[in-house]
Protein backbone atom coordinates (compact mmCIF):
# COMPACT_ATOMS: atom_id res chain seq x y z
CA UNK A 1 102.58 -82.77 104.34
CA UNK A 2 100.92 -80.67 106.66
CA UNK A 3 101.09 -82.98 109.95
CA UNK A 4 104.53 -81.61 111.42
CA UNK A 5 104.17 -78.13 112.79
CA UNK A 6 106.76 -75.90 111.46
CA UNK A 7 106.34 -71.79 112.44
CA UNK A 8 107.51 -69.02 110.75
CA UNK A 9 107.25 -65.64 112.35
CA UNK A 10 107.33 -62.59 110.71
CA UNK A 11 108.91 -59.61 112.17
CA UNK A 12 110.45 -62.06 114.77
CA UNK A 13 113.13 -59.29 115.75
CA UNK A 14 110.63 -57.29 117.08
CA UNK A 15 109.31 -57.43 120.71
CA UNK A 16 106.29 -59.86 120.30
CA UNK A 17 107.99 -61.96 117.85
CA UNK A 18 110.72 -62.98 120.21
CA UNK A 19 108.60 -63.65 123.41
CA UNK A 20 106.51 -65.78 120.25
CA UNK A 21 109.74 -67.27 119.37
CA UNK A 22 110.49 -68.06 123.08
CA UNK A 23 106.91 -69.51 123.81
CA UNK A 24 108.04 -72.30 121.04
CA UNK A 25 111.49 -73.53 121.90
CA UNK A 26 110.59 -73.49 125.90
CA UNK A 27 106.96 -75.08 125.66
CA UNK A 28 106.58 -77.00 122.71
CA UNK A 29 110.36 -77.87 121.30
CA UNK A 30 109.71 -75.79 118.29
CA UNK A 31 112.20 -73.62 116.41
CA UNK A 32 110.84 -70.62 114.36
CA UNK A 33 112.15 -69.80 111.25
CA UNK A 34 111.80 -65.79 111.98
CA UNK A 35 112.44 -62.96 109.28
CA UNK A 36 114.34 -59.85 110.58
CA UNK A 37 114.75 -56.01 109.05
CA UNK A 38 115.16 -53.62 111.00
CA UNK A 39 115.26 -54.52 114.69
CA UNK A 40 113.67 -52.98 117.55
CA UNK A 41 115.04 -55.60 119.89
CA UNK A 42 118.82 -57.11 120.30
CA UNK A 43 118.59 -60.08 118.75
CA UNK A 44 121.12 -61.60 120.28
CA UNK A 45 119.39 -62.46 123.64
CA UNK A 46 117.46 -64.99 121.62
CA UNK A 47 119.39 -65.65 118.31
CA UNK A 48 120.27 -69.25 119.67
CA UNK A 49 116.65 -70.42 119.51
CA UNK A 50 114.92 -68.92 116.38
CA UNK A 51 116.52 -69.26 112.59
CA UNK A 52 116.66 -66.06 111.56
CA UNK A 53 116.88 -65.21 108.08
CA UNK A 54 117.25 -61.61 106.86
CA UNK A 55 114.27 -60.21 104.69
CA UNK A 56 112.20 -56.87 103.76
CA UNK A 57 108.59 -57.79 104.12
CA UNK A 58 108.00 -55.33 101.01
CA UNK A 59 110.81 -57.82 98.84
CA UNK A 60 108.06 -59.39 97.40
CA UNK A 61 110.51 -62.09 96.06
CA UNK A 62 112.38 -62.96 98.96
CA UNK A 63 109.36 -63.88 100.86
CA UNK A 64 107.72 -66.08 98.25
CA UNK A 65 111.84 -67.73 98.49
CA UNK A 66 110.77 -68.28 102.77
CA UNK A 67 107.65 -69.69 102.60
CA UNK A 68 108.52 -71.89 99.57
CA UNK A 69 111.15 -73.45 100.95
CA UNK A 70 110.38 -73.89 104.38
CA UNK A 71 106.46 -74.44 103.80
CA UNK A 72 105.45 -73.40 107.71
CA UNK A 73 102.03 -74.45 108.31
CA UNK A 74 101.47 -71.57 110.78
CA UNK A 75 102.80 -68.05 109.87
CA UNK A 76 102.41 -65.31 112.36
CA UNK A 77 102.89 -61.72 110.35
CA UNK A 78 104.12 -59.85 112.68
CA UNK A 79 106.48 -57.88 110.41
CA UNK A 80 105.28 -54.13 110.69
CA UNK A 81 105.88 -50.42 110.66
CA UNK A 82 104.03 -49.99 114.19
CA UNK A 83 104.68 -46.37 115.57
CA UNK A 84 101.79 -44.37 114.78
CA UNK A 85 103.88 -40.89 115.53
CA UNK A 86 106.79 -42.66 112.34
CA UNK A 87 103.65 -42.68 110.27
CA UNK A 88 102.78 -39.02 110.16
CA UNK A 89 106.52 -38.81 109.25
CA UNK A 90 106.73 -41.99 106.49
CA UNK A 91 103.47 -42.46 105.39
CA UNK A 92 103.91 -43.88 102.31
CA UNK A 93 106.19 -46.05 103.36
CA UNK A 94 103.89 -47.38 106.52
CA UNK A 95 101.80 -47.97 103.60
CA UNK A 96 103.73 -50.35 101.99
CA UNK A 97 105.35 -51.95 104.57
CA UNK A 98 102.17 -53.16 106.54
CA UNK A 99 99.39 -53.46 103.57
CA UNK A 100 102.07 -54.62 100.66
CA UNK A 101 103.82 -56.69 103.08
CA UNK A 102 100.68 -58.27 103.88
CA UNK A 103 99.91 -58.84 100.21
CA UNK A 104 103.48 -60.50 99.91
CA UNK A 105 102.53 -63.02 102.32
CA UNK A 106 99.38 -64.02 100.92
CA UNK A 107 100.59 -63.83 97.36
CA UNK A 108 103.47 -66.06 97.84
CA UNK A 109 101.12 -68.66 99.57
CA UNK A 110 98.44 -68.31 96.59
CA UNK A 111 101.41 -69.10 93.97
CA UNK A 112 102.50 -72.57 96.19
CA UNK A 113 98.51 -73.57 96.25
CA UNK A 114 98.74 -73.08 92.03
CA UNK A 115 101.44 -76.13 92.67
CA UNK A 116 100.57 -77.43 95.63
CA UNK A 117 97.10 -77.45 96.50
CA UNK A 118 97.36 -78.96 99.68
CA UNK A 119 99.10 -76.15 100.82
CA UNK A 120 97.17 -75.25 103.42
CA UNK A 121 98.59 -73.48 106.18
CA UNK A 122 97.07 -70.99 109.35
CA UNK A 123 97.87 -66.79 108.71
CA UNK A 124 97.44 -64.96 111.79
CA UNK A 125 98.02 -61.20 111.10
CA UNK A 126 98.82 -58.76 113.63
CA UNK A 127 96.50 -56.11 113.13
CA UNK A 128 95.60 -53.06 115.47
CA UNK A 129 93.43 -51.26 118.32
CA UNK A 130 94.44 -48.26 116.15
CA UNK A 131 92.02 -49.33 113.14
CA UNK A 132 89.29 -48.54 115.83
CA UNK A 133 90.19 -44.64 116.43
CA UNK A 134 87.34 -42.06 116.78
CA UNK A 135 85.41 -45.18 117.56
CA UNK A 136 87.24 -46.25 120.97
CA UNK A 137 85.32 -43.16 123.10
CA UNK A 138 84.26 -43.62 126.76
CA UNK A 139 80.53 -44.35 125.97
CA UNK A 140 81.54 -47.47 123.21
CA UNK A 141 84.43 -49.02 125.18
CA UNK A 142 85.03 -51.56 126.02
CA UNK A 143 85.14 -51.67 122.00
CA UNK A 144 83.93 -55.00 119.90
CA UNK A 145 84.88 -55.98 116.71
CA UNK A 146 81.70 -54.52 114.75
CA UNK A 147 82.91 -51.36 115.94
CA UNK A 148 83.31 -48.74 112.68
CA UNK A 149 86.93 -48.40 111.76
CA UNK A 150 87.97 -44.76 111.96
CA UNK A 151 91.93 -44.17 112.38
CA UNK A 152 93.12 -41.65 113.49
CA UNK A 153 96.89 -41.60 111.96
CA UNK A 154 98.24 -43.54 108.45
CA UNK A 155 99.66 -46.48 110.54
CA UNK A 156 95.65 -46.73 111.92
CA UNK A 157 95.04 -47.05 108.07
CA UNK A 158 97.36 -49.11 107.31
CA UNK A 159 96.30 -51.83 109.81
CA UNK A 160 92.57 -51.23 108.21
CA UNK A 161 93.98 -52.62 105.39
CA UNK A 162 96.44 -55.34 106.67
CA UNK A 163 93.07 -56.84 107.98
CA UNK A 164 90.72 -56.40 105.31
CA UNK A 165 93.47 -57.80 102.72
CA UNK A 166 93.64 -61.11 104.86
CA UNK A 167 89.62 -60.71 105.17
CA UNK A 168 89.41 -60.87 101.03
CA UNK A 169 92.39 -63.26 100.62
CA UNK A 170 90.31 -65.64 102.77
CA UNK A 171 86.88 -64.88 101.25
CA UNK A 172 88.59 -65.31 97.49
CA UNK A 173 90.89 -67.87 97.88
CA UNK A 174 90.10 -70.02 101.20
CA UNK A 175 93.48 -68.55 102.69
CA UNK A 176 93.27 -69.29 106.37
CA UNK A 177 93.88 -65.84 107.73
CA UNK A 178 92.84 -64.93 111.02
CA UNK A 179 93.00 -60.93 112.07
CA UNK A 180 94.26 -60.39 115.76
CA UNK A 181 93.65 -56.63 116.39
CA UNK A 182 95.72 -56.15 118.87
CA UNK A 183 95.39 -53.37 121.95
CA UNK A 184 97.99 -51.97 124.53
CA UNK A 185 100.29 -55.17 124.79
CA UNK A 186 104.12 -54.15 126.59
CA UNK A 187 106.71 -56.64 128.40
CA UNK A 188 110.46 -57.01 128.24
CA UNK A 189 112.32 -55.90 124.92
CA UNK A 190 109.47 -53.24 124.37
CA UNK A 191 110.41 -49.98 122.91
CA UNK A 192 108.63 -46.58 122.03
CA UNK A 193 105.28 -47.12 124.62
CA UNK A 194 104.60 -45.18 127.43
CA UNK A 195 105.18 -48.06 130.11
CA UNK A 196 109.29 -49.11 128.13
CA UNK A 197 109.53 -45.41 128.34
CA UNK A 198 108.61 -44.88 131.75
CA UNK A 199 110.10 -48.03 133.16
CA UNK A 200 113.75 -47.36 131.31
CA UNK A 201 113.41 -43.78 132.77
CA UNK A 202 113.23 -44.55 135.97
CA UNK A 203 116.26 -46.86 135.56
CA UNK A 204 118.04 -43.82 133.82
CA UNK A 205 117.13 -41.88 137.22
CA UNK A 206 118.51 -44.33 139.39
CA UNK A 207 121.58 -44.69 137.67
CA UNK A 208 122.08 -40.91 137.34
CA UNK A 209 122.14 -40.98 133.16
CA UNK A 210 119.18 -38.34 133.42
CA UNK A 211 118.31 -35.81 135.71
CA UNK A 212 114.77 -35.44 135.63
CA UNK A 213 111.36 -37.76 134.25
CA UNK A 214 109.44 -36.21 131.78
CA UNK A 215 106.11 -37.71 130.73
CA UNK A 216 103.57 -37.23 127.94
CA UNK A 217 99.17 -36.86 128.29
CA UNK A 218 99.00 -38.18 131.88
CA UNK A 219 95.27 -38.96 131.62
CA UNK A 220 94.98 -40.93 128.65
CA UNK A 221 93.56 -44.32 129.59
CA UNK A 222 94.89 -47.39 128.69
CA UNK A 223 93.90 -51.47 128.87
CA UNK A 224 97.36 -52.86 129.08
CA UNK A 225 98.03 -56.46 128.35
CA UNK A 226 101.47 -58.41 129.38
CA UNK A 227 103.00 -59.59 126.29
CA UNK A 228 103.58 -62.92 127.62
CA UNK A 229 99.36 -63.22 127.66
CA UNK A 230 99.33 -62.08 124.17
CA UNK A 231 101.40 -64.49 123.11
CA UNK A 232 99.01 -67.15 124.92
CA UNK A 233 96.14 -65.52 122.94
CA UNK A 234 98.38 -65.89 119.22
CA UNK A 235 98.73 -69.60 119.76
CA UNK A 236 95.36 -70.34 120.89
CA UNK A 237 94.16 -68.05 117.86
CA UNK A 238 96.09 -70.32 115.02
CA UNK A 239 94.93 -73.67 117.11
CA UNK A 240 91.11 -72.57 117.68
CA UNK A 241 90.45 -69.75 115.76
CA UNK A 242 87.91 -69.34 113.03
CA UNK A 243 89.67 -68.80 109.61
CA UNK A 244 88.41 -65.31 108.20
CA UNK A 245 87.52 -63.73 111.60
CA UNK A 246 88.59 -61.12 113.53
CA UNK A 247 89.42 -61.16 117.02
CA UNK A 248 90.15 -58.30 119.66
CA UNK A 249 93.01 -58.84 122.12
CA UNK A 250 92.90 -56.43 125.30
CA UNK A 251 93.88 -56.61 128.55
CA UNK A 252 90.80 -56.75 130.92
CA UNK A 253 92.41 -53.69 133.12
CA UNK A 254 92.07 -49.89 132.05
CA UNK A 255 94.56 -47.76 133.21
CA UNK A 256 95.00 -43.94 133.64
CA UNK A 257 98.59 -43.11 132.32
CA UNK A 258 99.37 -41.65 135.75
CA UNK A 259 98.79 -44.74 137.60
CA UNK A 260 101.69 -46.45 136.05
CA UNK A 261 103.43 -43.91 137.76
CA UNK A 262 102.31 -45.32 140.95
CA UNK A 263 102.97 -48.44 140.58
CA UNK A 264 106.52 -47.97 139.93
CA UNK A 265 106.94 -45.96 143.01
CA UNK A 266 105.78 -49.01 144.61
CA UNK A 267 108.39 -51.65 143.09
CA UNK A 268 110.83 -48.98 143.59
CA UNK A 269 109.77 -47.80 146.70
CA UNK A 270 110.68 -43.82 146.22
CA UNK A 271 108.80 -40.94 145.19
CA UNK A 272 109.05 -40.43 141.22
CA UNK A 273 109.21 -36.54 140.49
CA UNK A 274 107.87 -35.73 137.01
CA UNK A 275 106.82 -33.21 134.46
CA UNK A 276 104.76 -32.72 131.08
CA UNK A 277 106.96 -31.88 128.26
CA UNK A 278 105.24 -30.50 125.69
CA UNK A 279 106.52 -32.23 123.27
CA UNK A 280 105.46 -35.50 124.06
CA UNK A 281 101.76 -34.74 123.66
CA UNK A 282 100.32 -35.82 120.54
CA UNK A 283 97.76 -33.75 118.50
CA UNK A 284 95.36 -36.65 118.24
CA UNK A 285 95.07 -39.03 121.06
CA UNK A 286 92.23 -42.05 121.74
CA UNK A 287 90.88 -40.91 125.48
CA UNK A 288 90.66 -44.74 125.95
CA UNK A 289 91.70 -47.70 124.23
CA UNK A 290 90.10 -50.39 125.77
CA UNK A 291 88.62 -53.42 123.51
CA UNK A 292 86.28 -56.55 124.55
CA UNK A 293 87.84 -59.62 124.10
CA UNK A 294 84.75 -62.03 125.32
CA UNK A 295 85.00 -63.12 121.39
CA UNK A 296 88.52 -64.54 122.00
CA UNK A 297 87.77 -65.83 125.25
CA UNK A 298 84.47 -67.84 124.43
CA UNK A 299 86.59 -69.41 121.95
CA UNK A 300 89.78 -70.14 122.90
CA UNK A 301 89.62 -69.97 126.88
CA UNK A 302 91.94 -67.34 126.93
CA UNK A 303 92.69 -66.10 130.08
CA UNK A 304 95.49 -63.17 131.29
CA UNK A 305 98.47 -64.45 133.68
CA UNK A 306 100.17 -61.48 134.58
CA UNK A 307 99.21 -58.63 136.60
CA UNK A 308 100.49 -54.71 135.43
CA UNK A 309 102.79 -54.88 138.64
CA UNK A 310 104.46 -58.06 137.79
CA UNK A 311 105.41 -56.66 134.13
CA UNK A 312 106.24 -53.73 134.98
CA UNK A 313 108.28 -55.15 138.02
CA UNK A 314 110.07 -57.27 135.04
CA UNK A 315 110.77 -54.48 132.69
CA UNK A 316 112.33 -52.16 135.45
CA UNK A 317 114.55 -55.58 135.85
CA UNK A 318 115.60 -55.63 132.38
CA UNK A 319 116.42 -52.06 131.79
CA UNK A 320 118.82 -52.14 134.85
CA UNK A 321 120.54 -55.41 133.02
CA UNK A 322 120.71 -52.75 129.78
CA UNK A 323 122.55 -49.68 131.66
């Protein structure tokens, strides 16, 4: 039962999920079933290739209903409450979305196996750079994966327990989850990070909807990853990963914050005038988030595509589509 490859995707109306989505229609004929609450992207631009069906990750029922039914034998949970400033605000419910959601998942699976024990398919779960916290510091980046976990903000905690859930699940029940903690990762239909913000700002600028650039902690640094190449590292993950492990998925470049800055300037070709507002700084902020990925690498061949100019050079393309 398990020979044809059916995908569902979790969270697929969110950025990652629908560059995920796109990877399997274009390259390997695939459509996703993909579960949507919530958007952060308009679904729209890729509605004709992915089966979307509308679900709460925390309706516990509703996802046992998917993955009955449809029985994919790789699931990527992607579905998520990922702004770490919403989870000072909605703690509880960051909580439960990303750690019960994650339970949901693995539940419904566990109560198929009762029936079915062949049931037998790959988890790959979506977890976080952020579990890292006081650990990512100049002196222990690039980070590795025996790092100590130390978050710095509830949705940091709640991806500490997303992965150690799918850790157990697979140590008491042979689930086949595999933990992707995923660092700075942007690309088309991105929202709410400091390269969508900057690159729809400039297009705001040059289209005269605002009059002036505003920016956040300039000297933060940053290993920023295309999202196209963390899609590449997903699939490789579910086709060569080790079931139970934990992987780290950074890009191999660290950035200061400013320098994105400068490389707009360049696609755009003009001077960008800017200024701190206060209110974009953040009372607790990682001086560097920058993770080692040789793990992923030596066992999947992963290797990054796409330069920081080429996606930012795409993103400045898409937000001029949007206004």
């Amino acid at each position: 039962m398990q020979n044809e490859k059916k995908v569902l995707i979790t969270g697929a109306c969110g950025m990652v999920g629908s560059h995920l989505a796109e990877y399997y229609f274009n390259v390997e004929n695939i459509k996703c079933i993909g579960t949507k609450f919530n958007a952060t992207i308009d679904t729209n631009e890729i509605a004709a290739i992915i089966d979307y069906i509308d679900c709460d990750i925390r309706d516990s029922q509703k996802v046992f209903e998917i993955i009955n039914e449809h029985r994919p034998t790789i699931i990527y949970h992607l579905a998520a409450q990922s702004y770490p400033t919403v989870s000072w605000e909605k703690p509880i419910d960051t909580m439960d979305i990303n750690v019960n959601g994650t339970i949901h998942v693995f539940e419904s699976i566990l109560k198929i196996k009762k029936e079915i024990p062949s049931y037998d398919p790959v988890v790959l779960v979506a977890c976080s750079s952020a579990e890292y916290g006081s650990s990512l510091t100049p002196e222990n980046t690039p980070v590795k994966e025996s790092a100590t976990l130390l978050p710095l903000h509830p949705y940091g905690v709640s991806k500490v327990g997303q992965d150690l859930m799918t850790y157990q699940y697979y140590m008491n029940n042979g689930i086949r989850g595999i933990r992707a903690r995923i660092f700075n990762t942007t690309g088309v239909r991105k929202v709410q990070d400091v390269v969508s913000d900057f690159t729809r700002r400039v297009v705001q600028l040059e289209k005269g909807l605002i009059t002036e650039f505003t920016t956040g902690n300039l000297t933060t640094k940053r290993a920023i990853a295309d999202v196209r190449d963390l899609v590449s590292a997903l699939v490789l993950l579910a086709e060569k990963g080790d079931a139970g492990d934990v992987y780290n998925i950074s890009g191999n470049t660290v950035y200061e914050i400013a320098e994105i800055i400068a490389v707009m300037e360049k696609i755009i070709g003009k001077k960008i005038n800017h200024r701190i507002d206060e209110k974009l700084l953040r009372s607790t902020d990682e001086p560097v988030i920058y993770g080692d990925s040789s793990k992923l690498i030596a066992k999947t061949g992963w290797h990054q595509a796409y330069k920081l100019e080429q996606t930012i050079t795409d993103m400045i393309a898409y937000w001029r589509t949007k206004y």
